[in-house]
C-alpha atoms as a PDB file:
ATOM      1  CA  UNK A   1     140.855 106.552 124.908  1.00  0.00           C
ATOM      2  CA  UNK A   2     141.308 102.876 125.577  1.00  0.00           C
ATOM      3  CA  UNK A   3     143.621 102.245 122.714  1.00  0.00           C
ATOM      4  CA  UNK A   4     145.574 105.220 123.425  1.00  0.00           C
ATOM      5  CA  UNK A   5     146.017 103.878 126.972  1.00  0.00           C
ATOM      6  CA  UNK A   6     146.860 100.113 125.518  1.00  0.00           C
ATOM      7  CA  UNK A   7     149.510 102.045 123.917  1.00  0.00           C
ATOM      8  CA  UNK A   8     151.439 103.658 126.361  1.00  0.00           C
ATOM      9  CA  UNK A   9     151.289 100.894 128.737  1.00  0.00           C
ATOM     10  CA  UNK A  10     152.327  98.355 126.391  1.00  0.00           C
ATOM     11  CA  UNK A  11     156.585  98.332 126.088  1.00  0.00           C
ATOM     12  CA  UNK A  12     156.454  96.877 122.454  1.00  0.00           C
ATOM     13  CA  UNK A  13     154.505  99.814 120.975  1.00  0.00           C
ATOM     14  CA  UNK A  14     156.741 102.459 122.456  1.00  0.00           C
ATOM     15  CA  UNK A  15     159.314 104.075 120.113  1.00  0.00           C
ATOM     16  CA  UNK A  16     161.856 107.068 120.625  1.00  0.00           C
ATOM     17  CA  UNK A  17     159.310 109.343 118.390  1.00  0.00           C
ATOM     18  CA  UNK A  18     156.594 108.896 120.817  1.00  0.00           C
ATOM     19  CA  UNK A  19     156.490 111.436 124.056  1.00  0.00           C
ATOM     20  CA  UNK A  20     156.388 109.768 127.655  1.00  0.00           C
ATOM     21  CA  UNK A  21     153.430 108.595 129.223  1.00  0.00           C
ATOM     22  CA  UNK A  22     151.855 111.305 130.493  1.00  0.00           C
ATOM     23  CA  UNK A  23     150.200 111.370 134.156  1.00  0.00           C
ATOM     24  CA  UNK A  24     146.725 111.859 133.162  1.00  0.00           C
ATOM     25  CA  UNK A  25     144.669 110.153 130.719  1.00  0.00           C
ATOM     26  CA  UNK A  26     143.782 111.966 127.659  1.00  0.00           C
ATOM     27  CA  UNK A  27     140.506 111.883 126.971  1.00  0.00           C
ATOM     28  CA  UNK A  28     139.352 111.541 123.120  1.00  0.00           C
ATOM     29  CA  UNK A  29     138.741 115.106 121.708  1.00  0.00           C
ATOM     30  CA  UNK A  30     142.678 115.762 123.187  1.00  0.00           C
ATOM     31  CA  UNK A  31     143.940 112.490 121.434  1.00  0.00           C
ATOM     32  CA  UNK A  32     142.050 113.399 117.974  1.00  0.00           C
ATOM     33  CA  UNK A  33     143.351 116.595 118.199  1.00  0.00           C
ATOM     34  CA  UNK A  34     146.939 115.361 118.837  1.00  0.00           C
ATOM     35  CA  UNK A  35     146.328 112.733 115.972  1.00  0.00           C
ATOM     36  CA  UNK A  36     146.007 115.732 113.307  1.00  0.00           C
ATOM     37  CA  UNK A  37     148.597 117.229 114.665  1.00  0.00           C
ATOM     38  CA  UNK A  38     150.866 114.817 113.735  1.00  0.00           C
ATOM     39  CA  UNK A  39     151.543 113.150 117.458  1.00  0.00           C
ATOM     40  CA  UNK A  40     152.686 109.554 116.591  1.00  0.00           C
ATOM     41  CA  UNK A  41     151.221 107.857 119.579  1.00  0.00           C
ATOM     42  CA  UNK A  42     147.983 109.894 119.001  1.00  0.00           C
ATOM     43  CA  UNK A  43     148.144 108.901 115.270  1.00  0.00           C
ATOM     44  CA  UNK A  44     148.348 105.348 116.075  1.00  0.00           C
ATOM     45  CA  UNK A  45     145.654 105.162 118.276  1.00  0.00           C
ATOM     46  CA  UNK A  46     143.225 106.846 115.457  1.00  0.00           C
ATOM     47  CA  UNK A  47     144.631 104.049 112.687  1.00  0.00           C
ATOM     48  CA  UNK A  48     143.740 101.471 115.245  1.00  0.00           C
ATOM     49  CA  UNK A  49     140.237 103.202 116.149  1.00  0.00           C
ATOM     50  CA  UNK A  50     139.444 103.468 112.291  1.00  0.00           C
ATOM     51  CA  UNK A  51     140.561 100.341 111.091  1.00  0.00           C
ATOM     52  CA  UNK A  52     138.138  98.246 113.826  1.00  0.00           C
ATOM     53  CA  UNK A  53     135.223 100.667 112.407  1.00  0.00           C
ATOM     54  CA  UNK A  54     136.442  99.666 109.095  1.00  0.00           C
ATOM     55  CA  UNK A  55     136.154  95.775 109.891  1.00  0.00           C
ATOM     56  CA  UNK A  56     132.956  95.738 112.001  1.00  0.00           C
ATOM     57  CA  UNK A  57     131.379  97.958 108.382  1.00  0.00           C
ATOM     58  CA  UNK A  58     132.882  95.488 106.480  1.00  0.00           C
ATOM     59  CA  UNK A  59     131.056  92.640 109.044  1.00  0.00           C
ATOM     60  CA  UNK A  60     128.020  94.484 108.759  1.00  0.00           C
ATOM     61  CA  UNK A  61     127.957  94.726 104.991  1.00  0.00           C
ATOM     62  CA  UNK A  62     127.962  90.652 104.679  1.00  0.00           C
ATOM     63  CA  UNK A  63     125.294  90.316 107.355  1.00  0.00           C
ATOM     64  CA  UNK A  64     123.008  92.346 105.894  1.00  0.00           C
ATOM     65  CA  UNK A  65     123.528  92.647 102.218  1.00  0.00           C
ATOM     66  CA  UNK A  66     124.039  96.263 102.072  1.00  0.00           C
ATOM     67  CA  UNK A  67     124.341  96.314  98.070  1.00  0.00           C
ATOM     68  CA  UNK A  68     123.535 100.503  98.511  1.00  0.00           C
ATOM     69  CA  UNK A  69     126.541 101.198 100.620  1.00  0.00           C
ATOM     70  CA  UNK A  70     127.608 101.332 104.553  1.00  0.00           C
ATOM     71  CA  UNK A  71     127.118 104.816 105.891  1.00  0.00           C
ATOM     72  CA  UNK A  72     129.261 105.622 108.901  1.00  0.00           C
ATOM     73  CA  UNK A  73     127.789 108.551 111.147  1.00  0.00           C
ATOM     74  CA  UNK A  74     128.648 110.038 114.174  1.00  0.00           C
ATOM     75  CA  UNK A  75     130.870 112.522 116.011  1.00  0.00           C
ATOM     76  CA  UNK A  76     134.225 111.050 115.902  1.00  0.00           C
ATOM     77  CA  UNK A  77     134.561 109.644 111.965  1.00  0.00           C
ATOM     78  CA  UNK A  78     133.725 113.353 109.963  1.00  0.00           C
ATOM     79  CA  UNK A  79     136.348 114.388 112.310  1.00  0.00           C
ATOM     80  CA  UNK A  80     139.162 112.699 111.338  1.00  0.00           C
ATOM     81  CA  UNK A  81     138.482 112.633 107.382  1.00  0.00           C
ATOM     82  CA  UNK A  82     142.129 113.565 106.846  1.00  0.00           C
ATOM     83  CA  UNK A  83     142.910 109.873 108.181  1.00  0.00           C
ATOM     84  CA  UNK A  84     140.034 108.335 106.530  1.00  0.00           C
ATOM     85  CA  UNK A  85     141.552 109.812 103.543  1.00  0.00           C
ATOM     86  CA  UNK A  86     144.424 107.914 104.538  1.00  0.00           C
ATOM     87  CA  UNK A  87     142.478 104.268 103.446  1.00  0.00           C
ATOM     88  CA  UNK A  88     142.917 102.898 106.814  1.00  0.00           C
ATOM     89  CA  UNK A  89     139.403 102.433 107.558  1.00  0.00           C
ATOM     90  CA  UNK A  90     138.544 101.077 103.683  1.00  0.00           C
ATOM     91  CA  UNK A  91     141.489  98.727 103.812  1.00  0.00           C
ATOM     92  CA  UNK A  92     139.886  97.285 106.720  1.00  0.00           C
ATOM     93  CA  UNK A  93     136.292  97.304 105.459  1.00  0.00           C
ATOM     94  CA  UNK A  94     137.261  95.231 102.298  1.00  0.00           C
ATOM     95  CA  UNK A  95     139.871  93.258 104.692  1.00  0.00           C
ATOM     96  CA  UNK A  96     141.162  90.865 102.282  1.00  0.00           C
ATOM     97  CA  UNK A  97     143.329  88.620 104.718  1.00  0.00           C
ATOM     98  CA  UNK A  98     140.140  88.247 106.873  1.00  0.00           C
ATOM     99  CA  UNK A  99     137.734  87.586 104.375  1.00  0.00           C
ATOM    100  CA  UNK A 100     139.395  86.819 101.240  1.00  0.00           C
ATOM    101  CA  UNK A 101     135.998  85.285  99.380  1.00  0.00           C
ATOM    102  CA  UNK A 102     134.311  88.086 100.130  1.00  0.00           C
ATOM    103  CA  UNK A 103     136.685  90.771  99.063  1.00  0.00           C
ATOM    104  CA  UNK A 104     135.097  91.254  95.410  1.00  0.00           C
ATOM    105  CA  UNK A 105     131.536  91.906  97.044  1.00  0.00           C
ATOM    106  CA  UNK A 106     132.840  94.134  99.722  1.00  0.00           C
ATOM    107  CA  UNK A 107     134.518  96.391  96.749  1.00  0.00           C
ATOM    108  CA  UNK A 108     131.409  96.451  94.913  1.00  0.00           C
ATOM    109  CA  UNK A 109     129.817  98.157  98.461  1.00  0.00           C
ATOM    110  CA  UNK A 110     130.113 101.808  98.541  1.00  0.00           C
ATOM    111  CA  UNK A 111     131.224 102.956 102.013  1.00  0.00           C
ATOM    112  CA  UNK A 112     130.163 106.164 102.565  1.00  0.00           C
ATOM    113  CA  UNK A 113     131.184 108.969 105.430  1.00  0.00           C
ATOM    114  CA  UNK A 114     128.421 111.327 107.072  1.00  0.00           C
ATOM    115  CA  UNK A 115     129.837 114.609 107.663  1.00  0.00           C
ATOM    116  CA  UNK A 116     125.915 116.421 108.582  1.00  0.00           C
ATOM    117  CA  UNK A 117     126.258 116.881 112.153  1.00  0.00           C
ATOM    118  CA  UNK A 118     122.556 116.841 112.297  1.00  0.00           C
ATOM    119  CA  UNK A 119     121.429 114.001 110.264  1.00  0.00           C
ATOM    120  CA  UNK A 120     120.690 112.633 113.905  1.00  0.00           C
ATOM    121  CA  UNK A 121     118.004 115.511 113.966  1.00  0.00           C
ATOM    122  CA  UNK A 122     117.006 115.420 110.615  1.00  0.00           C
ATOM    123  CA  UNK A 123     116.679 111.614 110.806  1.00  0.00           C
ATOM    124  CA  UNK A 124     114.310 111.224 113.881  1.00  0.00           C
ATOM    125  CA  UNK A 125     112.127 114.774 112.716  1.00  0.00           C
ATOM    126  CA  UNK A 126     111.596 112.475 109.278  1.00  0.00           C
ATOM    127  CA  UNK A 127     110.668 109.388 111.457  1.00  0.00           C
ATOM    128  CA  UNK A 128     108.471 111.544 113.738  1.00  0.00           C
ATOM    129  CA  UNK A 129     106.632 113.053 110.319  1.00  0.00           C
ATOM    130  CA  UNK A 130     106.290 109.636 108.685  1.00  0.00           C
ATOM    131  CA  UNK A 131     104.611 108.181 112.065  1.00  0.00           C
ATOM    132  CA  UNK A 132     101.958 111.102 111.911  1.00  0.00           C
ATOM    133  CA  UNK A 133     100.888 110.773 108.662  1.00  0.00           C
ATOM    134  CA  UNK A 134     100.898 107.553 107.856  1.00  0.00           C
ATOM    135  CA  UNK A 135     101.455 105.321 111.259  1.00  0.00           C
ATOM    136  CA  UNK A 136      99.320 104.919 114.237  1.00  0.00           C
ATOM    137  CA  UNK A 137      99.399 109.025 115.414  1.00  0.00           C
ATOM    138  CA  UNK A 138      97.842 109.640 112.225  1.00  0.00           C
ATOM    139  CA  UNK A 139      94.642 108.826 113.741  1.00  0.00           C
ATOM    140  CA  UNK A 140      95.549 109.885 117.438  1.00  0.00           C
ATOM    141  CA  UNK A 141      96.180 113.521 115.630  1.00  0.00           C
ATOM    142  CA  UNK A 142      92.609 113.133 113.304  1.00  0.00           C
ATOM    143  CA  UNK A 143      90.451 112.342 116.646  1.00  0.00           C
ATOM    144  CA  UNK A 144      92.365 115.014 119.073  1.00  0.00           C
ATOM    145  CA  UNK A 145      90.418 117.451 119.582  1.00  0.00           C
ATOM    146  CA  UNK A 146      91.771 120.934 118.675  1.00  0.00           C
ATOM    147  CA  UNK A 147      93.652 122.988 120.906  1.00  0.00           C
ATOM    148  CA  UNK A 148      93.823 119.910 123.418  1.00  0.00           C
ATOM    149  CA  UNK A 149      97.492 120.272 124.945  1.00  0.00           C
ATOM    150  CA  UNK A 150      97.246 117.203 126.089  1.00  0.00           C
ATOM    151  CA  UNK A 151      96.994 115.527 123.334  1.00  0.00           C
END
């Protein structure tokens, strides 16, 4: 939403393709929608939105190794896979005026896209099931009496 906004206000991004500035601020699921559309503000916005996700992954990737890949998850990303598809938001993970000595590691790091909706779910139920049997509930569950709601 921010970026879009940047956009309109700023007089060196407009262009006689892109629509007025409307009187209300769009809010994101409107803008993504524009975006695949084919709205050129809207579509600018996205690139912009994708390729800082791209760079912070990419950041992420040197600070912590991450030989097995970058997963990206979330709402927005799946979303807009036609624009991923695009290479906007690899271009910026590898990033090779940034970080030029680091491009050939940052190509050998698979950057992956979540499209589950529920990994969130799935994720904390497998945390949850790995504290019971093998963290500290394990033994809270073993000495609760059964039937106790309480515990």
């Amino acid at each position: 939403e921010l970026i879009y906004e940047f956009l309109l206000s700023d007089p060196t991004f407009r262009r006689p393709d892109n629509k007025p500035a409307p009187n209300m601020p769009k809010r994101a699921p409107e803008i993504t929608a524009e975006a695949l559309e084919g709205d050129a503000m809207a579509l600018q916005a996205v690139d912009i939105f994708l390729s800082i996700i791209g760079a912070e992954a990419g950041s992420m990737a040197l600070r912590c190794l991450a030989r097995g890949g970058v997963f990206i998850a979330g709402g927005i990303v799946p979303r807009l896979m036609e624009r991923v598809k695009t290479g906007v938001l690899l271009d910026s993970f590898v990033n090779q005026t940034a970080r030029p000595r680091f491009q050939y590691l940052l190509q050998t790091m698979p950057l992956f896209v979540v499209t589950n909706q529920k990994v969130g779910l799935i994720g904390s139920k497998e945390y949850a099931l790995r504290l019971v049997r093998e963290g500290p509930l394990k033994q809270a569950w073993a000495e609760a009496p059964a039937g106790d709601p309480s515990q």
